[in-house]
Structure formats: C-alpha cells, structure tokens
Protein backbone atom coordinates (compact mmCIF):
# COMPACT_ATOMS: atom_id res chain seq x y z
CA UNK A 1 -14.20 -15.31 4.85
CA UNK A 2 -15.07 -12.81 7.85
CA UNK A 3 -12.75 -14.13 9.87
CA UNK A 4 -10.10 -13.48 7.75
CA UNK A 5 -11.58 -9.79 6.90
CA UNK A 6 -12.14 -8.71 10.73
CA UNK A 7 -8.76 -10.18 11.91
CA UNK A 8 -6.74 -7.86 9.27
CA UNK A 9 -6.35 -4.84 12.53
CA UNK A 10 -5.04 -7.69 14.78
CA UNK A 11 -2.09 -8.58 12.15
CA UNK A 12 -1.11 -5.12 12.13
CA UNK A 13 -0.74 -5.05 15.49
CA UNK A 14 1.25 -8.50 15.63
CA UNK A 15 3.06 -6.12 12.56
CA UNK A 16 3.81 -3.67 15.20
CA UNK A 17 5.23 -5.99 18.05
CA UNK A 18 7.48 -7.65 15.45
CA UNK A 19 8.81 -3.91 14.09
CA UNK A 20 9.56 -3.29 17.93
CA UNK A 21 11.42 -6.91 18.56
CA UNK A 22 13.15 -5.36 15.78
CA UNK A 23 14.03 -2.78 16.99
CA UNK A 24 15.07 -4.08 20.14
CA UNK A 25 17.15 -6.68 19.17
CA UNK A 26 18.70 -4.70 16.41
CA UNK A 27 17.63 -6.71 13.34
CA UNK A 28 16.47 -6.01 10.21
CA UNK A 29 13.65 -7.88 9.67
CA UNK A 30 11.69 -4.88 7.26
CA UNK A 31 12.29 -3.10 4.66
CA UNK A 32 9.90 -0.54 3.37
CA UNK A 33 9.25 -1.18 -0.50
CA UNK A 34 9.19 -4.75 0.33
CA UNK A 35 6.62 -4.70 3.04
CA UNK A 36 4.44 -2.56 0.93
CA UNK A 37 4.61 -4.99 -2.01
CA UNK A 38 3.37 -7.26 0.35
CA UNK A 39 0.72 -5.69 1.77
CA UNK A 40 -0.29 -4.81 -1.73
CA UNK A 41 -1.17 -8.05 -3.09
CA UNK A 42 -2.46 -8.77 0.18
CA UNK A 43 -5.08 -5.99 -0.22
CA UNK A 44 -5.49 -7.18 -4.74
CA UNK A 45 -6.30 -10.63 -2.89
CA UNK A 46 -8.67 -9.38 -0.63
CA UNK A 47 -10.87 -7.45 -2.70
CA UNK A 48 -10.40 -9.90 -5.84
CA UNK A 49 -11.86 -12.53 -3.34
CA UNK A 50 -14.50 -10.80 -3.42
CA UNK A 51 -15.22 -12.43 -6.87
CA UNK A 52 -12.96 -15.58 -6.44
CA UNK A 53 -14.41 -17.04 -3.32
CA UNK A 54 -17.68 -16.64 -4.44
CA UNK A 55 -17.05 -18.97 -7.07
CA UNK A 56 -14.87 -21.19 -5.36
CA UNK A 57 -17.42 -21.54 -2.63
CA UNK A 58 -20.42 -21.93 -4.91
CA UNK A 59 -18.98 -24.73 -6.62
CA UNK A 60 -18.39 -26.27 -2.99
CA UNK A 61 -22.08 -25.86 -2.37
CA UNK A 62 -23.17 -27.53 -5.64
CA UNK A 63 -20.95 -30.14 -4.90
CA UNK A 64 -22.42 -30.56 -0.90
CA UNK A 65 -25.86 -30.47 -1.70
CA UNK A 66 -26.08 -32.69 -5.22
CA UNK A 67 -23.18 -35.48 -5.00
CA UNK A 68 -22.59 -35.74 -0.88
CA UNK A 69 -22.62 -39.12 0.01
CA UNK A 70 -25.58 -38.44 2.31
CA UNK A 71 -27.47 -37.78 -0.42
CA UNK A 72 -27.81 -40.98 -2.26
CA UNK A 73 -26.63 -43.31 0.40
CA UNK A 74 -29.37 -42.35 3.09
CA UNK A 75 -27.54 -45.03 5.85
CA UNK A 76 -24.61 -42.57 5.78
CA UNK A 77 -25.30 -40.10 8.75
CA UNK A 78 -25.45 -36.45 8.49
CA UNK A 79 -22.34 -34.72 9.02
CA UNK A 80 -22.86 -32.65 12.28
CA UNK A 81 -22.56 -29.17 12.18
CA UNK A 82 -23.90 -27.78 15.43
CA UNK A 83 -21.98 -25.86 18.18
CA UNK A 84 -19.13 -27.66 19.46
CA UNK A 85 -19.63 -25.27 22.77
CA UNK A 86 -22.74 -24.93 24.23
CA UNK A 87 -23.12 -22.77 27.82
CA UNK A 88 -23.44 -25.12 30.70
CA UNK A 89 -25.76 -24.63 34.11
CA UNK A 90 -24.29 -26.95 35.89
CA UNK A 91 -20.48 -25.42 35.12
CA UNK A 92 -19.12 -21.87 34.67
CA UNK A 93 -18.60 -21.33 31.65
CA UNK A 94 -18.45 -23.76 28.15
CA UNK A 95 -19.54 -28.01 27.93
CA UNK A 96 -18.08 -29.46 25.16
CA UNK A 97 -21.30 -30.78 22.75
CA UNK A 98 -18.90 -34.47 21.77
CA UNK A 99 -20.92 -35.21 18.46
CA UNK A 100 -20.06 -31.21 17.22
CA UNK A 101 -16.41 -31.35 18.61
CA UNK A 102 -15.61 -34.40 16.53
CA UNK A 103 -17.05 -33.53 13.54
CA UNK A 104 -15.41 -30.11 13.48
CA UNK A 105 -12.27 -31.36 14.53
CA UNK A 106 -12.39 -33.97 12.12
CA UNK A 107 -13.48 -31.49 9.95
CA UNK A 108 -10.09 -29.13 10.72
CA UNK A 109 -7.69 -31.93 10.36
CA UNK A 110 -9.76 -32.83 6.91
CA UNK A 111 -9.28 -29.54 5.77
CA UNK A 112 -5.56 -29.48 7.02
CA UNK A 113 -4.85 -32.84 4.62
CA UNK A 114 -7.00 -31.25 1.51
CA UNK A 115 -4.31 -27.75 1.73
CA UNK A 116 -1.31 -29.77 2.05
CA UNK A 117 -2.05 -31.51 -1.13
CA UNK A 118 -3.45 -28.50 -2.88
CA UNK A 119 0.11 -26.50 -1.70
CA UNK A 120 2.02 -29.42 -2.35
CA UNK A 121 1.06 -29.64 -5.80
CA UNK A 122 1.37 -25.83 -6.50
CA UNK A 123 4.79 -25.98 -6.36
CA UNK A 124 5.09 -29.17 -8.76
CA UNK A 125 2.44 -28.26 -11.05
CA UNK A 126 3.77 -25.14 -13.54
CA UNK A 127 0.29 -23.75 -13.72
CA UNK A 128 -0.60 -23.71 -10.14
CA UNK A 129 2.99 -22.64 -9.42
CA UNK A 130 2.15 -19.44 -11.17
CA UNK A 131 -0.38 -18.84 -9.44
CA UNK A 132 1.37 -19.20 -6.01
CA UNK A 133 4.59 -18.18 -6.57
CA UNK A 134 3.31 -14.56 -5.73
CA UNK A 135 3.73 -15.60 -2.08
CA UNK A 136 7.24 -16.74 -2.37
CA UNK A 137 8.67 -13.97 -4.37
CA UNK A 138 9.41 -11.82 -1.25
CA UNK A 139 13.55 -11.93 -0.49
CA UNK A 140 12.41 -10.93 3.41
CA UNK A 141 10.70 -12.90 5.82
CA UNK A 142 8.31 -11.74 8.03
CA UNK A 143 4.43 -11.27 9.10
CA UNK A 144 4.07 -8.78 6.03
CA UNK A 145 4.69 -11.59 4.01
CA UNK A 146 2.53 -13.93 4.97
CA UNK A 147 -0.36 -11.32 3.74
CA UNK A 148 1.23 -11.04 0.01
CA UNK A 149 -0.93 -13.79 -1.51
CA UNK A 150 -2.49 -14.51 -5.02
CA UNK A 151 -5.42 -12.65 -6.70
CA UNK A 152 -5.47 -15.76 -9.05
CA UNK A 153 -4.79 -18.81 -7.23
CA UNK A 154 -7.68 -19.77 -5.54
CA UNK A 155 -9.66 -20.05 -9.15
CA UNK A 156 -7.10 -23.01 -9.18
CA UNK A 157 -7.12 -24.73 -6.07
CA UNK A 158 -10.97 -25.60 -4.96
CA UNK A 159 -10.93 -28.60 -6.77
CA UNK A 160 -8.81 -30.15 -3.87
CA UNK A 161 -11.41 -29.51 -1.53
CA UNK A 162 -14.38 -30.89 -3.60
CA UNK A 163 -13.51 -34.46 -1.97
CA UNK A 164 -14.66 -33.04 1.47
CA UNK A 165 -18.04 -31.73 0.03
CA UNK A 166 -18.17 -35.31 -1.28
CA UNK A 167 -18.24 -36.82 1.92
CA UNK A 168 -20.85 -34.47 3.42
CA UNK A 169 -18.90 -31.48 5.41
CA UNK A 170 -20.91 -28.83 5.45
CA UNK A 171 -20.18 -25.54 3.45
CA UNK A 172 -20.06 -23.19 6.52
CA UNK A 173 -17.73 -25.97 8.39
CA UNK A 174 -16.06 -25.96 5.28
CA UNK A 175 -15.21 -22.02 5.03
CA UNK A 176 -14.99 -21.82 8.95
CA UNK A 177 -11.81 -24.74 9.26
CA UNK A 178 -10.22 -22.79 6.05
CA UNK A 179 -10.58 -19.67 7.54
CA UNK A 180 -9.03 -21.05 10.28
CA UNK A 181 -6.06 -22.57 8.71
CA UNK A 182 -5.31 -19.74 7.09
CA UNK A 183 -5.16 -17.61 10.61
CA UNK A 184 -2.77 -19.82 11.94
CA UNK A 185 -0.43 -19.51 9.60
CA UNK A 186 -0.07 -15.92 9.74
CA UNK A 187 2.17 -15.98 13.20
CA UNK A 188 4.48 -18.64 11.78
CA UNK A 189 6.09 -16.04 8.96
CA UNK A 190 8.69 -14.22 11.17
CA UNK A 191 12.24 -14.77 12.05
CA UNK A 192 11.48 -13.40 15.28
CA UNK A 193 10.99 -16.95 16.76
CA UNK A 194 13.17 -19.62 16.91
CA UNK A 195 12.72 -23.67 17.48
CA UNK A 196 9.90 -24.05 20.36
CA UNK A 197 9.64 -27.61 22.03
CA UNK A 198 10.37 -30.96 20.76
CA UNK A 199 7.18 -32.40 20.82
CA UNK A 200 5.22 -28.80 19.10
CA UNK A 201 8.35 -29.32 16.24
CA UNK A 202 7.07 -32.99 15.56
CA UNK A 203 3.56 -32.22 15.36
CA UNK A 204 3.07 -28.44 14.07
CA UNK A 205 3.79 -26.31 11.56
CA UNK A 206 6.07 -23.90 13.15
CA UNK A 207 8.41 -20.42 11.97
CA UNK A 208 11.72 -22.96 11.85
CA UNK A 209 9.32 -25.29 9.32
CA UNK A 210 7.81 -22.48 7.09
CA UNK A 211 11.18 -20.47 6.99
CA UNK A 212 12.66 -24.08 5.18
CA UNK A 213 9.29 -23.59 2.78
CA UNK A 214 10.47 -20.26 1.92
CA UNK A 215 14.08 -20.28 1.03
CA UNK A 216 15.02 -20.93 -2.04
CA UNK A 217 18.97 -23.01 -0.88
CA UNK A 218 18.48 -26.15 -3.14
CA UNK A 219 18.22 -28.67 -0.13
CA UNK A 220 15.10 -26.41 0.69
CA UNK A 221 12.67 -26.29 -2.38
CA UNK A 222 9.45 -27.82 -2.09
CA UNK A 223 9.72 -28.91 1.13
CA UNK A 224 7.33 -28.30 4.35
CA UNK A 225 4.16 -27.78 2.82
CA UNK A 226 2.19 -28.09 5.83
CA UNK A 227 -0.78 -25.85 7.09
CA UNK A 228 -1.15 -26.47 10.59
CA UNK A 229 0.22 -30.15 10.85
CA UNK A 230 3.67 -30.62 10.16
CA UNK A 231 2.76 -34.63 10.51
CA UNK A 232 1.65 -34.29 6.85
CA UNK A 233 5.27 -33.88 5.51
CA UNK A 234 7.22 -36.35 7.40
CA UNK A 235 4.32 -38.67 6.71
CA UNK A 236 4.63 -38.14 2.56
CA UNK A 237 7.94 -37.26 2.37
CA UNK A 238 8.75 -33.67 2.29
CA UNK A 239 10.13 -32.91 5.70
CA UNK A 240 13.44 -30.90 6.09
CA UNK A 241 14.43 -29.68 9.31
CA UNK A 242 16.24 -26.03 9.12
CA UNK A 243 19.99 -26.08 9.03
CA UNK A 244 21.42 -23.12 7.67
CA UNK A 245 19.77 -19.87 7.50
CA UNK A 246 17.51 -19.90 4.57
CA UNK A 247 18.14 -17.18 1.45
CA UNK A 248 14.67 -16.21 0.81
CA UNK A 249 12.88 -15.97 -2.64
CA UNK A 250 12.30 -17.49 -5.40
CA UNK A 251 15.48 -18.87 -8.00
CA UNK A 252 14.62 -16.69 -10.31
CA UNK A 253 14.17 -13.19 -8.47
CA UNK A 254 11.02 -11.16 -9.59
CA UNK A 255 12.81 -7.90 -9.04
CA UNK A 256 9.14 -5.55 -8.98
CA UNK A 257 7.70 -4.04 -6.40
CA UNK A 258 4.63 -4.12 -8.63
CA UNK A 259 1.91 -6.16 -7.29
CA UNK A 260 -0.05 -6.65 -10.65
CA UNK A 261 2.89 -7.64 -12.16
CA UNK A 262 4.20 -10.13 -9.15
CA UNK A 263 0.40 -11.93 -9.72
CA UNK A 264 0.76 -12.66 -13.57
CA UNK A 265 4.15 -12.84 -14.46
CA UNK A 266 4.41 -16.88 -14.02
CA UNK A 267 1.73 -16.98 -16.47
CA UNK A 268 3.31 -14.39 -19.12
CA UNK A 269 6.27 -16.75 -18.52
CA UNK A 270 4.38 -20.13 -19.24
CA UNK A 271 3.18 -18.10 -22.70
CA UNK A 272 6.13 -17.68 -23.96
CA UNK A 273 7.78 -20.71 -23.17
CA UNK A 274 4.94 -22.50 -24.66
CA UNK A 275 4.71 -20.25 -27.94
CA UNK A 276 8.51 -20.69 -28.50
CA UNK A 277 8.01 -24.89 -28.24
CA UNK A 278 8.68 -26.94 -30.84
CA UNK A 279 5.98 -29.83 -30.15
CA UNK A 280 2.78 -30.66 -28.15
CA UNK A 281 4.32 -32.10 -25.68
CA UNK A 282 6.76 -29.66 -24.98
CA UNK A 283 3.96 -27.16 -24.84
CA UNK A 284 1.87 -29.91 -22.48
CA UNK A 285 5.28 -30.03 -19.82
CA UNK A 286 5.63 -26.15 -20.25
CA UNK A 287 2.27 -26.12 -18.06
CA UNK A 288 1.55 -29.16 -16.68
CA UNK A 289 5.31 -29.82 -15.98
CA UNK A 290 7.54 -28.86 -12.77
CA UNK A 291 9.12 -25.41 -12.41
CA UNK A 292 11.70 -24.73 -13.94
CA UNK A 293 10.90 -27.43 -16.64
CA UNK A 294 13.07 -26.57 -19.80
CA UNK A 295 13.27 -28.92 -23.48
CA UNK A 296 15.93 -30.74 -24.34
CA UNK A 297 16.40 -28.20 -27.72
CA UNK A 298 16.65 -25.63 -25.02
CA UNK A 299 18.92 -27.86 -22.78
CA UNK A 300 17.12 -29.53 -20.41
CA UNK A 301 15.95 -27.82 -16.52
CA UNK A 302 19.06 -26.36 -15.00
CA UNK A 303 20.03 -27.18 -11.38
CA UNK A 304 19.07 -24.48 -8.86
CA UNK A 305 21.84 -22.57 -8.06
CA UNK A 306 23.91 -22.54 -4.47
CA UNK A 307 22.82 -19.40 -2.73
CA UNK A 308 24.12 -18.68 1.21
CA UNK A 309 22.48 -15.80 3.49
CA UNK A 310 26.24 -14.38 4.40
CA UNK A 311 26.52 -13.02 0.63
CA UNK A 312 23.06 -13.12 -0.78
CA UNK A 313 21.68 -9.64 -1.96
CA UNK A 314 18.02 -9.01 -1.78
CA UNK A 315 16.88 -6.48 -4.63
CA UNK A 316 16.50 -2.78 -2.75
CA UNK A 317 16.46 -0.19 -5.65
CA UNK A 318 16.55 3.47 -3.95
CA UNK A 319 14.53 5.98 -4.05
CA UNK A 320 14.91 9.53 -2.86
CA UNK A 321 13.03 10.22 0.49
CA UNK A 322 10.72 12.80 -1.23
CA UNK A 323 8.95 9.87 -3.82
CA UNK A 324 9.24 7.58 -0.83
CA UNK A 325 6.88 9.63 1.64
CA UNK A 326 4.92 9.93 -1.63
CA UNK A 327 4.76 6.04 -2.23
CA UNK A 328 3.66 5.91 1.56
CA UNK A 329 1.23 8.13 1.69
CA UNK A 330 -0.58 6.84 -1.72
CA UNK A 331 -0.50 3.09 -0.25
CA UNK A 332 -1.82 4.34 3.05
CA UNK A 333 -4.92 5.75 1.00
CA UNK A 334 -5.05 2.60 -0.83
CA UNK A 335 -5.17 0.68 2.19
CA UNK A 336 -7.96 2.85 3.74
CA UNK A 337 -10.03 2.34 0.47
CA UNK A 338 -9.74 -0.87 0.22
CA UNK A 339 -10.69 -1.79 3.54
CA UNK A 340 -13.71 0.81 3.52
CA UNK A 341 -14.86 -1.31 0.33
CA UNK A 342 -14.44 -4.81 1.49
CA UNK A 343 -16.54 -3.63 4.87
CA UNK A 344 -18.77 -2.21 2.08
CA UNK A 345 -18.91 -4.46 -0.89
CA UNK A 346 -21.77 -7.25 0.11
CA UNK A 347 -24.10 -4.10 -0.51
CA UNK A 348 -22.52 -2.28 -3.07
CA UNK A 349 -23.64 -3.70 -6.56
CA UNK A 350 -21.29 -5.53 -8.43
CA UNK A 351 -20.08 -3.15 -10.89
CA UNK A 352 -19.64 -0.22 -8.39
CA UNK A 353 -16.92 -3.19 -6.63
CA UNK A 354 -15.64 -3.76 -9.76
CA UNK A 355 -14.73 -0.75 -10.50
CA UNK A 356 -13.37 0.48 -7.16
CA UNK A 357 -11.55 -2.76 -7.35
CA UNK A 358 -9.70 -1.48 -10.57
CA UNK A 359 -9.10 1.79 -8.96
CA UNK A 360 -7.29 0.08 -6.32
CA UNK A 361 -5.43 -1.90 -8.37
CA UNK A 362 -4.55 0.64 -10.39
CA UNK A 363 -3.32 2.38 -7.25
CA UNK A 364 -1.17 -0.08 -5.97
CA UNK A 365 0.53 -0.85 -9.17
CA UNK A 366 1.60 3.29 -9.37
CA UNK A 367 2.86 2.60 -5.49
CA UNK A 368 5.05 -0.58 -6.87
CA UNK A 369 5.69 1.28 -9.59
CA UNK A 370 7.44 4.53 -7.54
CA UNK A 371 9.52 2.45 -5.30
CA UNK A 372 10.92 1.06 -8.07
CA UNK A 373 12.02 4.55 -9.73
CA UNK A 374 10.00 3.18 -12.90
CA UNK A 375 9.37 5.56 -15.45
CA UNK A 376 6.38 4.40 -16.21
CA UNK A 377 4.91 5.30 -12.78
CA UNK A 378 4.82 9.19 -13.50
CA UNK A 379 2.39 9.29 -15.92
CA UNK A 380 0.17 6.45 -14.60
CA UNK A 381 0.22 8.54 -11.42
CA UNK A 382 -0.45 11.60 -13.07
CA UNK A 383 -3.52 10.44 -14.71
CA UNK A 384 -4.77 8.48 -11.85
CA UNK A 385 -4.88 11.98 -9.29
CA UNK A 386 -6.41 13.96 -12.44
CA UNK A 387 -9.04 11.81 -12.36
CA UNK A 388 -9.66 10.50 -9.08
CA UNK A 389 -10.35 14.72 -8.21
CA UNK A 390 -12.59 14.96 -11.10
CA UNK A 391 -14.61 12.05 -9.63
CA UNK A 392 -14.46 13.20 -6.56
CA UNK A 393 -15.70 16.86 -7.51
CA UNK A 394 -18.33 15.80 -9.69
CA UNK A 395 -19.77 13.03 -7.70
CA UNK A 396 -20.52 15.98 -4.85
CA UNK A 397 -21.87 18.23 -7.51
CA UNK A 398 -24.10 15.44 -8.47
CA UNK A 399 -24.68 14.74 -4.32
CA UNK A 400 -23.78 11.21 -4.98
CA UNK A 401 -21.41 11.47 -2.23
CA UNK A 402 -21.22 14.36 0.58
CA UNK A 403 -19.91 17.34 -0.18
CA UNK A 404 -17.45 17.69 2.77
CA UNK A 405 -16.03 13.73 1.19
CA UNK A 406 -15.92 15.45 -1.83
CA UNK A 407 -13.75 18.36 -0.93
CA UNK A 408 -11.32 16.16 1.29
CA UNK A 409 -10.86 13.78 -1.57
CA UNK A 410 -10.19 17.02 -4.23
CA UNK A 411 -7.57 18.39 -2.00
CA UNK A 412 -6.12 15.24 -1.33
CA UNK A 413 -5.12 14.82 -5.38
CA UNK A 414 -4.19 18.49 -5.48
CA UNK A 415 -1.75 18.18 -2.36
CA UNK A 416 -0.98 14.96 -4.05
CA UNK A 417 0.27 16.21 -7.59
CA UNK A 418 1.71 19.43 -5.90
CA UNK A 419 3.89 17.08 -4.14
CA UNK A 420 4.79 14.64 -6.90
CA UNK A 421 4.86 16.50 -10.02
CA UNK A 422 8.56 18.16 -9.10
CA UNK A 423 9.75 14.90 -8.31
CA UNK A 424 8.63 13.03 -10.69
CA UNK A 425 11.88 13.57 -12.35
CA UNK A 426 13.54 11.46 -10.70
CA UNK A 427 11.88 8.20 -12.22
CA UNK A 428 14.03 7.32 -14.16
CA UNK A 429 14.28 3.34 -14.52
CA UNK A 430 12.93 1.94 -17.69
CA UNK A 431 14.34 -1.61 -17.06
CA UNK A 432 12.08 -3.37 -15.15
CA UNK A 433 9.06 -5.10 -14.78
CA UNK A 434 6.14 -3.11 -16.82
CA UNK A 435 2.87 -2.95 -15.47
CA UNK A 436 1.42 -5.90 -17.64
C-alpha cells in the first residue's frame, strides 16, 4: 500500500487548501479536537496495517496462486498484468498496450463492485459495522475525515475480494486498483464542493453522494455506498440524492476524542448486548444482525431519531488553551513518529514495530484523552514522558541511537512535563469514554 503511504504529504496539502476555502468563505468546516481524532486513527490504521494487510494480502495470494481458475482450467487465459502504457517512437509521449488497459480497467471496475459489497454489508452486518463505524463517528465533514479509518476492519473485509483472486487478477493488480480506490475517495469528503455536472452525478461517486453516506437524517442511513462508481447504488438499490443538509455522525454519538476507544467500542457494545441475551438467537442477531438490532424482551430496534443541521449540536468539550497547545504539540510528535516508522518498518524487525506501534498508540490515546479534559489522561501522560526520556537517555548511553537524538528526545519530555504538570489540574472529566 505505497501509494497510499507516499500520498499522505499530498492530503495535507489538499488539508491546507480546504482550511484556506475556509477561511475565505467564512465557514467552519474544522474544528481542532475533531480533526485530530481523525488524524489519529488515521495514523493507528496506518501503522496497524502494517500487520493487517499483510495478512489480508497473503491470504489473497494463497487464494491467486492455488484456486485461480487458470490454474485448473488451463483453456482459461492468463489474466494480463503488464504495463497498460508503454513509451512510443513513433509518438511523443505514452501508446496505450490494449490487452494491459483492459485487463486493468476491468480489473478497477472489478475491484470497484467487490468494495461496494464489502461497504455495503458493513453497515448491515453488526460485526462488520463495528468495525467501520470508526469512520462515521466524526459529527464534521471534511478531508480529515476521510483519513479516520479502522485499525480492525480490514481483518474483516478480504473475504469480499477473494472472488477476484478466484478468477485470476493478479495480487499486485489487485493491491494497485485498491490502492487506487481508496485515493479517490479522499477528495470527495469535504463540503467545500457542491453538485458538479449531470452526467459526473450519474456515473461517480461524488462530495453531494458521500455527504448522503455520512449523515445520519433517517432518509440517509445506509445509502450511497459507492467507491468510485455511483452506478453501483442506483443499480442495487441504495441511491439517495442529497436534499437537506446532512447532520453528520452516527445515531448514537461516540462522544471521545479517543482513538483507541472510537476503534473498539462497537465491539465492547456487541459484548454486552450479547452477554445480557436471553437465547442463542438473540445472541446470533446481536452480531450477525443489523445495527441497532434490539430483542423483543428489550423492545424491539427503535426508529432512528429526526435530527436537522439548523439545531443539531456536535460534541465540542473545552479545553483551556494551555492543555490545547499541549494536545497539539504531543500529536504533532506522534505524527512525526509514526510516519518516520512506517518509512522505516519493512526493515525494522517485527517486535521493534510492535512496540513503537504501542507507543504510538499509547500516545494518541493521551492526545484524545486531553482534549477531552479526561482525568484519566494526566497520569497516562505522566507516565508516558517519564518513560519515553528514560528510553531515550539510556538508549544513547547504550549508543543504540545517537547521542545528539538522544538529548533532543530527553529535553523534549522535560519541556513536555514542565509544561503539563501545572495544568494538569484542569482534567477534570471522569464521565466519558475510558481508554479501553
């Protein structure tokens, strides 16, 4: 998933433009602790994936090279998986190879089909709904959140693109066409563009579309579940065009900022709603059932409520400005880590990933955890600087790392706790979400 990986600076600076239209045309389309919750299961996905996509992958590759088609039907030609561009004497620049081009575009569309199903289901399937609703628990809209996505999903999901190893698509067409999909629907999570043309409404997945995906009004759940082709959801059924401004979220608001929390909390919910049922089969439609599925002892699944943008609040505890630039600064670290590692990881071994991995995790969780006042934060925090400057002073003592790294990342905690410990004070919220 390099694609994804390298093209992380370029959606911060489509981040950028959007904060200026913003700014421009006087809207507020940001807000801090939200964006930051965002980008912090963004950043849990990305370096879980590290894990998750090798398995998810592997499995793909068992599946292409043992039970392909090609394999034990020998008539059934090879999928092809050249270049579709090739340089051309004859004309400046690229010749289309034909073969290549419709492979990989059948490929793309193929692909396309495979995530519509697999989103599709996610939201009508309790136990792959918990794993996705991470992406819809946002109350903004905007390019931040189309980077807040599951660290547990995809251990879910590959099984609805098994068919297309089946029928011979290579692995690395495969990961390329995902990739792909993916990128394009980063640009259609803003507000910042309205309808475009008739014709690119019909056949694309556009902003108007994936805003209806997102809101949680009644007439707009589970609807629009497109990746790049909108023609999948008028052709099954779950096409609605955008009416009224959409209230964003999920019906039953996750009210954390805490990313570790936003990725399991679906699944703490399906265990207790499945410990507190009275049969099997209540236990069965707990998880394999809809959202929002409730027994009739407990009086049946409620309607979703009415909800309308002009009186809609979105959840925006405060915080004073001192914790704030604390919060910042922290995430910005995180974020610089975490990148750093992911360049890193394919030669790091797999514990030394591991464990960074936790670090950052635990990281972003204290950053959640601060915007939200939590109590809880101030001694995770605490601990996490202690230690993080021990590490750092005794790994250049041991001249595991340089010692200049060292001493940067030893006065970085100290300027750290100097900063915080004074404030720290002011968490005072013991209310919400904990951090498991």
């Amino acid at each position: 998933m390099g694609i994804i990986l390298f093209s992380i600076p370029f959606f911060f600076v489509l981040m950028g433009v959007e904060l200026a239209y913003a700014a421009w045309s006087r809207r507020r389309l940001f807000r801090l602790n939200d964006s930051i919750a965002d980008l912090s299961c963004g950043i849990l996905s990305q370096v879980s994936g590290v894990f998750s996509k090798l398995f998810a992958i592997g499995i793909y590759v068992w599946a292409w090279r043992r039970l392909a088609v090609q394999r034990w039907l020998p008539a059934v030609p090879m999928w092809a998986d050249g270049a579709p561009f090739a340089r051309s004497a004859a004309f400046p620049g690229f010749a289309a190879n034909a073969r290549e081009l419709a492979a990989w575009t059948a490929a793309f569309v193929l692909v396309d089909l495979a995530y519509y199903w697999s989103h599709r289901l996610s939201h009508e399937i309790n136990l792959l709904w918990a794993g996705h609703v991470v992406h819809h628990s946002s109350e903004e809209y905007n390019l931040a959140v189309a980077l807040r996505q599951s660290s547990i999903h995809g251990l879910f999901t590959w099984v609805f693109y098994v068919p297309l190893a089946l029928i011979g698509i290579p692995p690395a067409t495969y990961v390329t066409c995902y990739a792909l999909n993916l990128l394009y629907q980063f640009w259609i999570h803003t507000r910042a563009v309205g309808r475009m043309g008739r014709w690119t409404e019909r056949v694309m997945n556009t902003p108007s579309h994936h805003r209806v995906h997102h809101g949680r009004n009644p007439r707009y759940l589970d609807r629009n579940h497109a990746g790049v082709l909108i023609v999948w959801d008028r052709l099954f059924g779950t096409f609605q065009a955008e009416e009224e401004e959409p209230v964003y979220g999920i019906t039953k608001p996750l009210r954390s900022w805490n990313p570790l929390w936003a990725n399991v909390h679906g699944f703490v919910e399906i265990a207790r709603d499945a410990m507190r049922a009275r049969s099997w089969r209540d236990r069965w439609m707990y998880v394999a059932g809809p959202p929002g599925w409730r027994s009739a002892a407990e009086g049946g699944s409620a309607a979703p409520p009415q909800v309308a943008a002009e009186v809609a609040e979105a959840w925006d505890p405060v915080v004073p400005a001192g914790l704030a630039a604390y919060g910042f600064a922290q995430f910005a670290a995180a974020l610089a880590g975490s990148f750093a590692l992911l360049l890193n990881a394919a030669s790091m071994p797999g514990a030394h990933v591991a464990a960074a991995g936790f670090y950052v995790a635990i990281s972003l969780a204290g950053v959640g955890g601060v915007f939200e006042s939590a109590k809880w934060a101030g001694p995770i925090e605490t601990a996490r600087l202690l230690v993080l400057g021990a590490a750092c002073a005794l790994l250049g003592w041991m001249g595991a790392i340089p010692v200049s790294a060292a001493a940067a990342g030893v006065a970085f905690c100290a300027v750290s706790l100097a900063w915080f410990l004074p404030r720290r004070a002011a968490l005072t919220e013991t209310e919400l979400a904990p951090i498991m």
